[in-house]
C-alpha atoms as a PDB file:
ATOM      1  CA  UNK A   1    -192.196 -86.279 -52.016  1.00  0.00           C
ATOM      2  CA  UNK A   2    -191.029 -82.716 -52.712  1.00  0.00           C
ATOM      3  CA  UNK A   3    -194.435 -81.109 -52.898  1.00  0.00           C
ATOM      4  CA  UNK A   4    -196.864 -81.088 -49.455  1.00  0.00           C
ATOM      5  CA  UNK A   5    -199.541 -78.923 -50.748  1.00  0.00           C
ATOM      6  CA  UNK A   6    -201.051 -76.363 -52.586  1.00  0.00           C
ATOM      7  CA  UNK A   7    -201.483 -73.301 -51.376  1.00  0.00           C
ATOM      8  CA  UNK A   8    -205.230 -71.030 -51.804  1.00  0.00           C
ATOM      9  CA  UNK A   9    -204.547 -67.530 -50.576  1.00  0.00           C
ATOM     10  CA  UNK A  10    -206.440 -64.623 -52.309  1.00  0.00           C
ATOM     11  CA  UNK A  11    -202.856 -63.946 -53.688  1.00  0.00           C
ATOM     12  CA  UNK A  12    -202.207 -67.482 -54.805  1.00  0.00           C
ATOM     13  CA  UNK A  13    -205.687 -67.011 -56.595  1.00  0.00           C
ATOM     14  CA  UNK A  14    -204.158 -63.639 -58.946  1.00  0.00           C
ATOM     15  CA  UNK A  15    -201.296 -65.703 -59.424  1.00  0.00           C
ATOM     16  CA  UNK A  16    -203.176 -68.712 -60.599  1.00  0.00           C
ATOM     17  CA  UNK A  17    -204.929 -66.398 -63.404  1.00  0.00           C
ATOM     18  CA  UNK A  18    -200.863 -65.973 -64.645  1.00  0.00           C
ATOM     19  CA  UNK A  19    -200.811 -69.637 -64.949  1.00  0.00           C
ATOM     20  CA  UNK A  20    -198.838 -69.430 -61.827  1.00  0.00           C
ATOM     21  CA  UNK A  21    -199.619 -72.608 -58.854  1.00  0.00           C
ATOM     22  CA  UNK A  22    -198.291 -71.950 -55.305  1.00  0.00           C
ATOM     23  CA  UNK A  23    -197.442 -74.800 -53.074  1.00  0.00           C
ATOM     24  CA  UNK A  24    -195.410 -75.665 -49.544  1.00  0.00           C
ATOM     25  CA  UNK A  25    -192.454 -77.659 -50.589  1.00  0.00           C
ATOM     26  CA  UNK A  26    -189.835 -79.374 -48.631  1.00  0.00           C
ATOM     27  CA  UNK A  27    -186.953 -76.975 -47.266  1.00  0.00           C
ATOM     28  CA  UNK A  28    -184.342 -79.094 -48.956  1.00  0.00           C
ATOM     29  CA  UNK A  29    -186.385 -78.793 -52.540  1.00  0.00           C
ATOM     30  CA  UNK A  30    -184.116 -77.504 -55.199  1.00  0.00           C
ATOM     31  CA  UNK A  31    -186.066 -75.658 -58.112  1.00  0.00           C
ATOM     32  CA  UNK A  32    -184.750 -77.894 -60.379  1.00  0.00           C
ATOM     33  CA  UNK A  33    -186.291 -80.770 -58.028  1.00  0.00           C
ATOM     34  CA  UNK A  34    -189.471 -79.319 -57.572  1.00  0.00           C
ATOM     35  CA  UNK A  35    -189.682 -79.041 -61.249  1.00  0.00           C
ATOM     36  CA  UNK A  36    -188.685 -82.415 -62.404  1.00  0.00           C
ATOM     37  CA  UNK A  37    -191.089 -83.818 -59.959  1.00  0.00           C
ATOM     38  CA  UNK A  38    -194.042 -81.705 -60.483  1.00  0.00           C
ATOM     39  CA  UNK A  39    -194.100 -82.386 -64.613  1.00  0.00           C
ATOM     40  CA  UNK A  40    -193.734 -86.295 -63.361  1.00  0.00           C
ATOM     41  CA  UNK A  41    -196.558 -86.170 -61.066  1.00  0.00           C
ATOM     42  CA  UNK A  42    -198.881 -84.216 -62.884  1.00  0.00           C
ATOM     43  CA  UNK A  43    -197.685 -85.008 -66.685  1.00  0.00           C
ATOM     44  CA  UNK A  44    -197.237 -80.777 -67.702  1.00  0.00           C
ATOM     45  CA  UNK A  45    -194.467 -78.956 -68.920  1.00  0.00           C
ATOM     46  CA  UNK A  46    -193.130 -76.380 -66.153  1.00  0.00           C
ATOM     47  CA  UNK A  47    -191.485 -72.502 -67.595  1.00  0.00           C
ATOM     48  CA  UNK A  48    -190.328 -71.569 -64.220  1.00  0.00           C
ATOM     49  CA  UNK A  49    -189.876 -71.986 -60.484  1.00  0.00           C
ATOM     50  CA  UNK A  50    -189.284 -69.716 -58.318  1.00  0.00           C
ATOM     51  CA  UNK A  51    -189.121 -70.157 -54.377  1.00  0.00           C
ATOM     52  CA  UNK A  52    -189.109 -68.060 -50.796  1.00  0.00           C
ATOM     53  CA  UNK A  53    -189.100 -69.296 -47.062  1.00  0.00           C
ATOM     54  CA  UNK A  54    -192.372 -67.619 -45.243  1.00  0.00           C
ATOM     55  CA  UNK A  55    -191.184 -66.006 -42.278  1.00  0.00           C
ATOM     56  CA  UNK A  56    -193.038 -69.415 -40.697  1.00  0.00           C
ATOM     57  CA  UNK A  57    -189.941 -71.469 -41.742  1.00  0.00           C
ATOM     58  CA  UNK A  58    -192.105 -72.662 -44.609  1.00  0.00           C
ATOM     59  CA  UNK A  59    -190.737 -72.989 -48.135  1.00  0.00           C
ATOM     60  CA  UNK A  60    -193.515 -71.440 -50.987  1.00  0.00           C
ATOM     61  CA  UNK A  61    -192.542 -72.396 -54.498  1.00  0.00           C
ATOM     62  CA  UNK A  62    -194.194 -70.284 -57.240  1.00  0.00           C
ATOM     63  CA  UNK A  63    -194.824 -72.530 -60.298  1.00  0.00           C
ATOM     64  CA  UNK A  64    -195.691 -70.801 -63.923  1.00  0.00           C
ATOM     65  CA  UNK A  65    -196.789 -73.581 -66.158  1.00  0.00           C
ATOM     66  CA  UNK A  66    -195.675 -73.399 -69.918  1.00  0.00           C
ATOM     67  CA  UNK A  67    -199.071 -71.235 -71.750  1.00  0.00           C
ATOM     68  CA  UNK A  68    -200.235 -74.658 -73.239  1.00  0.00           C
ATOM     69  CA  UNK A  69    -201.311 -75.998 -70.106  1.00  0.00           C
ATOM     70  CA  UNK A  70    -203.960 -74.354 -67.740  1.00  0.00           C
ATOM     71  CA  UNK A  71    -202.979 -74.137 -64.062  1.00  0.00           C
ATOM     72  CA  UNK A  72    -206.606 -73.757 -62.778  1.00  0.00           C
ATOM     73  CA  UNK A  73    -207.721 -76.531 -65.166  1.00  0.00           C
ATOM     74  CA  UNK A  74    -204.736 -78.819 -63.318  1.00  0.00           C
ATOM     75  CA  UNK A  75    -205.776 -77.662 -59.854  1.00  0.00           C
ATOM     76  CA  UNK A  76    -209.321 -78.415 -60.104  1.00  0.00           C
ATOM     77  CA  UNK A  77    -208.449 -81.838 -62.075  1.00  0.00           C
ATOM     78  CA  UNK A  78    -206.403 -83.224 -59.224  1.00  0.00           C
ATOM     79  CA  UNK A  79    -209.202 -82.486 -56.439  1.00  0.00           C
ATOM     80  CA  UNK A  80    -207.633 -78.877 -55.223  1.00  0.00           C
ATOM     81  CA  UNK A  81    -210.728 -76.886 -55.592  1.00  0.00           C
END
């Protein structure tokens, strides 16, 4: 599994309100993995993915969900918050 967990920052927060969910994904993740796998898992459409290594040798992957689904919606469905 590609995706470890979500991430709730006051920053991830601003970006959730772009329809934007940040998570902690594996260091090998490709964004073209983490994107395959997160419309299987959670049964969405993703636009975009974009990722960064945190200067704690922890990979962040920004995902923007497509404007038909809602990203707080998701997070709150699958027990996030």
């Amino acid at each position: 599994m590609l995706i470890r967990s979500f991430v709730l920052t006051e920053k991830a927060m601003i970006e959730l309100k772009k329809n934007v969910i940040t998570a902690i994904v594996d260091l090998s993740a490709k964004k073209n993995d983490i994107k395959k796998e997160f419309e299987k898992l959670f049964n969405v459409e993703v636009e975009s993915v974009n990722v960064l290594v945190t200067p704690r040798g922890e990979k962040k992957a920004y995902i923007k969900l497509k404007s038909n689904y809602n990203a707080e919606e998701l997070l709150s469905k699958i027990g996030v918050f």
